[in-house]
PDB file of N, CA and C in Angstrom:
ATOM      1  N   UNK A   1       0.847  -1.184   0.000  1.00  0.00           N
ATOM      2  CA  UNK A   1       0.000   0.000   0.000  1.00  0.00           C
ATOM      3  C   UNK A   1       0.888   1.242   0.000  1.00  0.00           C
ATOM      4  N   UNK A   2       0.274   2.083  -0.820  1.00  0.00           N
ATOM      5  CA  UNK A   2       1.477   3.705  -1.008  1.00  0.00           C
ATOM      6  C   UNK A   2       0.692   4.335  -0.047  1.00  0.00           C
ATOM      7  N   UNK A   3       1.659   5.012   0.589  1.00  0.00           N
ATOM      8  CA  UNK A   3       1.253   6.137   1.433  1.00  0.00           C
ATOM      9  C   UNK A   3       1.549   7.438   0.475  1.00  0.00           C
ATOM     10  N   UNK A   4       0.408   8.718   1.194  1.00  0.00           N
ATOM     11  CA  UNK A   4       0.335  10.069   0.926  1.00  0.00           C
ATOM     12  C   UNK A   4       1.311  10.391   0.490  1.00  0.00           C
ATOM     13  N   UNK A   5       2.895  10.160   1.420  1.00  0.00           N
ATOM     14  CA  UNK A   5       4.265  10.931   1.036  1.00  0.00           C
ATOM     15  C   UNK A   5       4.726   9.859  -0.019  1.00  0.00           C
ATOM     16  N   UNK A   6       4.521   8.627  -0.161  1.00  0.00           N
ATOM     17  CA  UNK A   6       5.183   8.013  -1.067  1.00  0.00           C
ATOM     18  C   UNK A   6       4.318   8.670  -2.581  1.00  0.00           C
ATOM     19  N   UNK A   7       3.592   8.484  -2.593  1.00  0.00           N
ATOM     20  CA  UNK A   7       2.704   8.988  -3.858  1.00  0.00           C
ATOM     21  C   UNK A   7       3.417  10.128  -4.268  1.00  0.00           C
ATOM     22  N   UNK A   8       3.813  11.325  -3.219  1.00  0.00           N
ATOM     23  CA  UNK A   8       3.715  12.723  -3.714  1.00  0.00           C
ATOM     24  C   UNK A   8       5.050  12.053  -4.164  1.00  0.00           C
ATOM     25  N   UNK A   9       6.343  11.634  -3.808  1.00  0.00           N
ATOM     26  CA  UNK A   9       7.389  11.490  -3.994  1.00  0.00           C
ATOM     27  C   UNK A   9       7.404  11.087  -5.880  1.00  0.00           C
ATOM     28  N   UNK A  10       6.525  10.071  -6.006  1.00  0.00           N
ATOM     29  CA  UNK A  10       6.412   9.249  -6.849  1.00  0.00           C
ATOM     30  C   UNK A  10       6.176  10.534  -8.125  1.00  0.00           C
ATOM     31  N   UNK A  11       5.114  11.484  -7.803  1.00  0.00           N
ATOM     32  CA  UNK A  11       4.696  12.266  -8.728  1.00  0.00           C
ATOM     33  C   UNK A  11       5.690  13.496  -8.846  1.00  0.00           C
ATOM     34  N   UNK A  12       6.672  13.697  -7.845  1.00  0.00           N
ATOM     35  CA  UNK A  12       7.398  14.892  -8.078  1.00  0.00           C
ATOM     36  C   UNK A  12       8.951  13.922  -8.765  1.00  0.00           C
ATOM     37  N   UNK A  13       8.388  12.609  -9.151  1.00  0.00           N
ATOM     38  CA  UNK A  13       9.659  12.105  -9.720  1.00  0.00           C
ATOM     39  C   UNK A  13       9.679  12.492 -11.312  1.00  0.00           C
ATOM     40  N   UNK A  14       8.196  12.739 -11.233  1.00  0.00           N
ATOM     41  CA  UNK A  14       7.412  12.822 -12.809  1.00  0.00           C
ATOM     42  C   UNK A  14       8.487  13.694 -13.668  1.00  0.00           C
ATOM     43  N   UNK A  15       8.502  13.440 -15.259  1.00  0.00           N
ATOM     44  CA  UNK A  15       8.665  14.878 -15.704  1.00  0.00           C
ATOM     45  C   UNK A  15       7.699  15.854 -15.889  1.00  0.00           C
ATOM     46  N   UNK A  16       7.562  17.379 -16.269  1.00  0.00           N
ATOM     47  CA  UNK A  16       6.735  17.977 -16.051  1.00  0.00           C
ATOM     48  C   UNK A  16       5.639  17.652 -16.920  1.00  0.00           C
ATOM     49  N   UNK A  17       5.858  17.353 -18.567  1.00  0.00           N
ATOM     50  CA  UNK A  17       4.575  17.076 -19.415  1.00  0.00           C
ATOM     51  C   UNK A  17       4.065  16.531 -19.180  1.00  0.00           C
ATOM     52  N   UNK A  18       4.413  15.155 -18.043  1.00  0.00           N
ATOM     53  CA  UNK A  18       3.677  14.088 -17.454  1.00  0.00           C
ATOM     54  C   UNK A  18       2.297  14.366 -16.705  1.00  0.00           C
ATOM     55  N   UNK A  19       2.739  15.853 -15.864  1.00  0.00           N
ATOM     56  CA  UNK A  19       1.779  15.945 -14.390  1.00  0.00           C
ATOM     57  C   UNK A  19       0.614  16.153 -15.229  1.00  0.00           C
ATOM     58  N   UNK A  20      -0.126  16.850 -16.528  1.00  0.00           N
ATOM     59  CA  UNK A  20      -1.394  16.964 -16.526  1.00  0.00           C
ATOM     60  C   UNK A  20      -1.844  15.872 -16.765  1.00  0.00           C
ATOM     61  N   UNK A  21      -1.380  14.697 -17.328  1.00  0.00           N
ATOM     62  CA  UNK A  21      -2.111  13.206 -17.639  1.00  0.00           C
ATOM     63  C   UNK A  21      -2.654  12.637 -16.106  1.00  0.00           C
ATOM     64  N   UNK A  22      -1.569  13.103 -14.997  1.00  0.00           N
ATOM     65  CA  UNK A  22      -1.417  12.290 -13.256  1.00  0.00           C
ATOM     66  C   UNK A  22      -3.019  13.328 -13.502  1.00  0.00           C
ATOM     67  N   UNK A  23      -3.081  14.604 -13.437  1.00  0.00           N
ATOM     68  CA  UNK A  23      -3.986  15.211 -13.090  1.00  0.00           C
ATOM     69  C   UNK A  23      -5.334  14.797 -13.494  1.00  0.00           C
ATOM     70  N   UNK A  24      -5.300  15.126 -14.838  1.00  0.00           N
ATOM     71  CA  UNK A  24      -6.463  13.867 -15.396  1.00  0.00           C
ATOM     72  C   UNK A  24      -7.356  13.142 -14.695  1.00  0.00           C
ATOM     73  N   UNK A  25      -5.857  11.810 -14.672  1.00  0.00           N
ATOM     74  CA  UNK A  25      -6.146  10.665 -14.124  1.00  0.00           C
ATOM     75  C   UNK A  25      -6.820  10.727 -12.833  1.00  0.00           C
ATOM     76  N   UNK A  26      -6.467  11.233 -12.470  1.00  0.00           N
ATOM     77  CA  UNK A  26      -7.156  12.122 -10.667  1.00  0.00           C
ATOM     78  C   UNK A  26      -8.303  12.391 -10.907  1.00  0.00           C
ATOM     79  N   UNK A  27      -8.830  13.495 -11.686  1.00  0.00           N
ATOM     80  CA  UNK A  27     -10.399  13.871 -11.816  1.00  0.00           C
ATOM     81  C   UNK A  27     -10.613  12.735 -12.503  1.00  0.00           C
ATOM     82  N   UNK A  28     -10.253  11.553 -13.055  1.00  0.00           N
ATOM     83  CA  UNK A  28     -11.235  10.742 -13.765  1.00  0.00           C
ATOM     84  C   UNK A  28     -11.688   9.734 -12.482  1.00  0.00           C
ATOM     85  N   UNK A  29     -10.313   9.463 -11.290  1.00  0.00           N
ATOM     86  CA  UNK A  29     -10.406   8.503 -10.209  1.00  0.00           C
ATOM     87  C   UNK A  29     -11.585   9.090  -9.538  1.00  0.00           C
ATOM     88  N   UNK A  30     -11.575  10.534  -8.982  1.00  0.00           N
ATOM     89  CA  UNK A  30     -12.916  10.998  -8.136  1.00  0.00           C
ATOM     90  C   UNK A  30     -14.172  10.834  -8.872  1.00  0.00           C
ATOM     91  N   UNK A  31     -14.419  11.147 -10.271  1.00  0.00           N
ATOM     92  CA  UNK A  31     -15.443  11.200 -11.041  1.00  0.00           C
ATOM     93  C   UNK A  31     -16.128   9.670 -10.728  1.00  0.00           C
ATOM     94  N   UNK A  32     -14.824   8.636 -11.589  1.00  0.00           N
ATOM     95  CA  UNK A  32     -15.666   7.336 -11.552  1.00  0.00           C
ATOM     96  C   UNK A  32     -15.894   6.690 -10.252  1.00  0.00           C
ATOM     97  N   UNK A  33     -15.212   7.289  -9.022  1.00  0.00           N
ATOM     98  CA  UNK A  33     -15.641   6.682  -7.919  1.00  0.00           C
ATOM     99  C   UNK A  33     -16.429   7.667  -7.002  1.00  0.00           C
ATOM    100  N   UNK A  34     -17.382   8.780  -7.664  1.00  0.00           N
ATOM    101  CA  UNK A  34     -18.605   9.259  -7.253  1.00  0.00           C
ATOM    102  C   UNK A  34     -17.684  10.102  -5.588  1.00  0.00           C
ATOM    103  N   UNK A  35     -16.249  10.681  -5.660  1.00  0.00           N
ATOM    104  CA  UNK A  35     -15.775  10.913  -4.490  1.00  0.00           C
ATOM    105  C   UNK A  35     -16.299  12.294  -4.365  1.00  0.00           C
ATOM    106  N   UNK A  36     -16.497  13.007  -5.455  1.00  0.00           N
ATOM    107  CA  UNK A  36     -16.648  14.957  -5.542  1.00  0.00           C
ATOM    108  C   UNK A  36     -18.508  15.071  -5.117  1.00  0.00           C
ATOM    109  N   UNK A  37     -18.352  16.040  -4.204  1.00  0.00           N
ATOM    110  CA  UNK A  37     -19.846  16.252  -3.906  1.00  0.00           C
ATOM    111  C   UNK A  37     -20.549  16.698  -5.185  1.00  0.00           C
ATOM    112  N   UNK A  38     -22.044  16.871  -5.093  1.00  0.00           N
ATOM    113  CA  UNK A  38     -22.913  16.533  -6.345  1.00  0.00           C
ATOM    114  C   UNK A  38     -23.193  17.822  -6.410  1.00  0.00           C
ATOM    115  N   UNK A  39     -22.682  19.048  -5.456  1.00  0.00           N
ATOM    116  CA  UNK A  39     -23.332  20.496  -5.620  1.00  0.00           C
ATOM    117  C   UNK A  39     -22.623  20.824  -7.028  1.00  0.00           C
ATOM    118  N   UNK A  40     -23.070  21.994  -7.637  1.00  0.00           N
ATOM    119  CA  UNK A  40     -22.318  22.418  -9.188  1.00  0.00           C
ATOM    120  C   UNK A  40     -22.037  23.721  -8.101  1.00  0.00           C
ATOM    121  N   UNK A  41     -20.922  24.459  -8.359  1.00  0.00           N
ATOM    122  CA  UNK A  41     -20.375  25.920  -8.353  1.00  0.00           C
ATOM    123  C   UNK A  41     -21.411  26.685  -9.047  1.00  0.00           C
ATOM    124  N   UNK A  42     -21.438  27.603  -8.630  1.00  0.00           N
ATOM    125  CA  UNK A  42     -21.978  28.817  -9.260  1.00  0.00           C
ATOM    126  C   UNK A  42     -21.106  29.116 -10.529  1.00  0.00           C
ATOM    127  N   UNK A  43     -20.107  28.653 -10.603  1.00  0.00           N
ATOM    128  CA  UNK A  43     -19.232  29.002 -12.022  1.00  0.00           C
ATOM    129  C   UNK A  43     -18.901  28.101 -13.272  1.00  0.00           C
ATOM    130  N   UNK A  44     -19.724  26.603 -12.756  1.00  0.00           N
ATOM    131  CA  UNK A  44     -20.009  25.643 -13.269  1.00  0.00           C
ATOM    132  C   UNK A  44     -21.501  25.878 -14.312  1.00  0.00           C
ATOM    133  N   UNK A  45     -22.320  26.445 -12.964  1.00  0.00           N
ATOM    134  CA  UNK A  45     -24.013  26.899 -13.366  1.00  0.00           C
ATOM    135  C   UNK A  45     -23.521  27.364 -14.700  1.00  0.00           C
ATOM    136  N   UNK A  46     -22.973  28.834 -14.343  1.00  0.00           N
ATOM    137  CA  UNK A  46     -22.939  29.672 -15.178  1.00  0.00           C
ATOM    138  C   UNK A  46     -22.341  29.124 -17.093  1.00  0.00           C
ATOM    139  N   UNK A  47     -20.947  28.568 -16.426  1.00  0.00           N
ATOM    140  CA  UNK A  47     -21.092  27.761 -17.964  1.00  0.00           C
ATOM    141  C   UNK A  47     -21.921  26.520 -18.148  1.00  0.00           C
ATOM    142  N   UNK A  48     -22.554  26.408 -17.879  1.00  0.00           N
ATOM    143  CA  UNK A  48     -23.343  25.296 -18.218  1.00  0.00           C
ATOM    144  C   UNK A  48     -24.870  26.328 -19.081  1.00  0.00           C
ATOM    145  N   UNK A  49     -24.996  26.976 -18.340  1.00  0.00           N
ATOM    146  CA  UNK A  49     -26.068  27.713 -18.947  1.00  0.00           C
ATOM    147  C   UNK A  49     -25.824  28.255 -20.240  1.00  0.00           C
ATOM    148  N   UNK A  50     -24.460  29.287 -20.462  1.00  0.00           N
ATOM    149  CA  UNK A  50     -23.982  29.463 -21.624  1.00  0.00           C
ATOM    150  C   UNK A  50     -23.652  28.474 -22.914  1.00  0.00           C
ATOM    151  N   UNK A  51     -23.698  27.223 -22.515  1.00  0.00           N
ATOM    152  CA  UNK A  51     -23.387  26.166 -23.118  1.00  0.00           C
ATOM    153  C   UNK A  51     -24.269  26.071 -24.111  1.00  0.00           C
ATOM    154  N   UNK A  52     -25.812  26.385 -22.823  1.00  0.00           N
ATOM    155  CA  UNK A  52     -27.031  25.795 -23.239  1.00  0.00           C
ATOM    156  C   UNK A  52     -27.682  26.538 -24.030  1.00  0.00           C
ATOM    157  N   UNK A  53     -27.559  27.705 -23.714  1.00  0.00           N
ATOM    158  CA  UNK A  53     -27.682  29.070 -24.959  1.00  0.00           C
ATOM    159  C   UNK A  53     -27.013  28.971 -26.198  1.00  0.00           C
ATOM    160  N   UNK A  54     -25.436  28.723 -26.214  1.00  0.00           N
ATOM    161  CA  UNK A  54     -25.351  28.855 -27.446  1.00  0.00           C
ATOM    162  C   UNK A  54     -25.907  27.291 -28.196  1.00  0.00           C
ATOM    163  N   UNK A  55     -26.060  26.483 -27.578  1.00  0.00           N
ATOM    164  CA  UNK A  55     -26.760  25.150 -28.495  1.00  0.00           C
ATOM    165  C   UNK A  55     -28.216  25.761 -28.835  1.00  0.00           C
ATOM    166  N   UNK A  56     -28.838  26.416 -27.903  1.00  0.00           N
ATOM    167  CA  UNK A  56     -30.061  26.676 -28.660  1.00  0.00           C
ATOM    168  C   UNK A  56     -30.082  27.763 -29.678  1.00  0.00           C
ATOM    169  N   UNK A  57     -29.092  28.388 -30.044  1.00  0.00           N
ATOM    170  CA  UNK A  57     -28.763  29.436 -30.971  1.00  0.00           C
ATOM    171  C   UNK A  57     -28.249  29.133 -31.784  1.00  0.00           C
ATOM    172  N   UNK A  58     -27.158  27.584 -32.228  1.00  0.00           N
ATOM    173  CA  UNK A  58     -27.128  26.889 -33.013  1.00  0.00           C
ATOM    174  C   UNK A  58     -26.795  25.318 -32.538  1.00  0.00           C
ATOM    175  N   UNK A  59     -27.869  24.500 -32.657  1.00  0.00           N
ATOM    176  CA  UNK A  59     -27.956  23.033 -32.601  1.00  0.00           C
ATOM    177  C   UNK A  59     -27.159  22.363 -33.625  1.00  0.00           C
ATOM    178  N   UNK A  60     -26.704  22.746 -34.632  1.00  0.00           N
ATOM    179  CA  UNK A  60     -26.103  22.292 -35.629  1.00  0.00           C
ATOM    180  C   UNK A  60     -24.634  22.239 -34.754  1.00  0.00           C
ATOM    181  N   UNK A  61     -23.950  22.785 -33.780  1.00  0.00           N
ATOM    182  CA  UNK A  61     -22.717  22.903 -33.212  1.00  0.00           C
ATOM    183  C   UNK A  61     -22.335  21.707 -32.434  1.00  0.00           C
ATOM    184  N   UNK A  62     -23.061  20.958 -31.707  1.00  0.00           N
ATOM    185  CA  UNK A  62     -23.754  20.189 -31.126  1.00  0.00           C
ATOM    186  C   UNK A  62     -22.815  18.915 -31.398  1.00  0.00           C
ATOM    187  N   UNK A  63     -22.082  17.914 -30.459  1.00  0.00           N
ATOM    188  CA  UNK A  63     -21.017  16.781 -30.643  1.00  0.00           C
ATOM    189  C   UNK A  63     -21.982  15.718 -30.344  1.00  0.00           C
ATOM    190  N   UNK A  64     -22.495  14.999 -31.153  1.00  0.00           N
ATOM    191  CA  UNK A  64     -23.107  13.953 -30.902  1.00  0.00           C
ATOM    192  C   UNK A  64     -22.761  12.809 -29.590  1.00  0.00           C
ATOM    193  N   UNK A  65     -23.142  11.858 -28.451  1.00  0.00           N
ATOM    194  CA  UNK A  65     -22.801  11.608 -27.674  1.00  0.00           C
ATOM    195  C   UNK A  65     -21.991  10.703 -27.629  1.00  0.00           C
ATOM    196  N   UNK A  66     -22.085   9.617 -28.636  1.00  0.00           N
ATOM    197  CA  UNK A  66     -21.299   9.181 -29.247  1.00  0.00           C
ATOM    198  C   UNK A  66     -19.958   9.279 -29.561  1.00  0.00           C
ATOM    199  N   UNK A  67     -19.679   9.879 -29.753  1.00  0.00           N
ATOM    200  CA  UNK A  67     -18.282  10.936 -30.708  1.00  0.00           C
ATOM    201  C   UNK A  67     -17.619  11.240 -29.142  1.00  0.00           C
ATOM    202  N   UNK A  68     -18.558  11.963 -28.433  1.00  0.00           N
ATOM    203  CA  UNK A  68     -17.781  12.308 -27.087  1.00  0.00           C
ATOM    204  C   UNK A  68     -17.227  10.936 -26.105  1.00  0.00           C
ATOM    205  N   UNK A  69     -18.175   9.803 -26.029  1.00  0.00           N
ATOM    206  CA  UNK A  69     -17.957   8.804 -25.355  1.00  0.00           C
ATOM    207  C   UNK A  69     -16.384   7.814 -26.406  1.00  0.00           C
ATOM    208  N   UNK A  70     -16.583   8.239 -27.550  1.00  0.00           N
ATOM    209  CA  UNK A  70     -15.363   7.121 -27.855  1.00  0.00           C
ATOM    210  C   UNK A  70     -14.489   8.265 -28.143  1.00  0.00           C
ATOM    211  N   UNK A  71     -14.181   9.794 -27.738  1.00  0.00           N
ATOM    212  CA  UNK A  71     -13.317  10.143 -27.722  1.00  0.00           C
ATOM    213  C   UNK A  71     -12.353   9.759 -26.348  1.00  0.00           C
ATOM    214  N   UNK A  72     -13.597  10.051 -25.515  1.00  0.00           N
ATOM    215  CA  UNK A  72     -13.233   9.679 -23.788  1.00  0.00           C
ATOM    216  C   UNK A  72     -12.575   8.119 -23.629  1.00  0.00           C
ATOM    217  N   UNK A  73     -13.196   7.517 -24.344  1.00  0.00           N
ATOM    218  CA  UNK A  73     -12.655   5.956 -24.012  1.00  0.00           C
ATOM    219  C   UNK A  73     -11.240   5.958 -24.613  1.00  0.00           C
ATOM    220  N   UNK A  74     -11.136   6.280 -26.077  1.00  0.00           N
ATOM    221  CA  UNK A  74      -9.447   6.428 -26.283  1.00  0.00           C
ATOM    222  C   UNK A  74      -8.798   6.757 -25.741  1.00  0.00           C
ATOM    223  N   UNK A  75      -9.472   8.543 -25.054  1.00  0.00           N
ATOM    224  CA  UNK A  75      -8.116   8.613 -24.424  1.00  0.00           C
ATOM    225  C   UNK A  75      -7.726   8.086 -22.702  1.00  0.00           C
ATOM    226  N   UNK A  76      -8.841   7.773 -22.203  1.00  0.00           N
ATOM    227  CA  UNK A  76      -8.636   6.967 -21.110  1.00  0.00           C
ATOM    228  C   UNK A  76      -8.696   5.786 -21.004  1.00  0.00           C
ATOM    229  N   UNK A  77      -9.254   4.658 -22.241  1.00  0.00           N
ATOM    230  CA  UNK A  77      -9.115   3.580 -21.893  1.00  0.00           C
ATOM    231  C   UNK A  77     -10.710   2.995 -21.492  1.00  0.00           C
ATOM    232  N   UNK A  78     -11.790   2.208 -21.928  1.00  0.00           N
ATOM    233  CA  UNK A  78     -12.705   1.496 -21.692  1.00  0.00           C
ATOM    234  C   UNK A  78     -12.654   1.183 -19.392  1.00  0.00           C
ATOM    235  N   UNK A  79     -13.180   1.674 -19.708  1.00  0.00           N
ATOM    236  CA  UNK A  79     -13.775   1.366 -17.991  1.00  0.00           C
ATOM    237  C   UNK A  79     -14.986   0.330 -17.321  1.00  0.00           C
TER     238      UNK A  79
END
């Protein structure tokens, strides 16, 4: 089992282009294991709403769900 300091050790062994993939990998570990509370930020709201505006101002812009799910799986790998 890694401990806290062994981990950090492990990641400050990284080179630097490495750390945003560790980072990633991090929001994908909390995501798929439901660890991040379910409130949205107020700055989340906010783009989310803008999101939703400009799709209704053009739907044609729009990434089918598809397209997004096997972009996600390439680059992380089938889960």
């Amino acid at each position: 089992m890694v401990n806290t300091q062994q981990l950090y050790q492990k990641i400050e062994a990284l080179p630097d282009e490495l750390l945003p993939q560790v980072a990633d990998y991090v929001d994908f570990l909390i995501f798929k294991n439901n660890l991040n509370d379910n409130e949205l930020s107020d700055e989340v709201k906010t783009e989310l709403d803008q999101r939703y505006q400009d799709y209704l101002e053009n739907p044609d812009s729009a990434i089918p769900l598809k397209v997004v799910k096997d972009e996600l799986i390439q680059k992380y790998g089938k889960v």
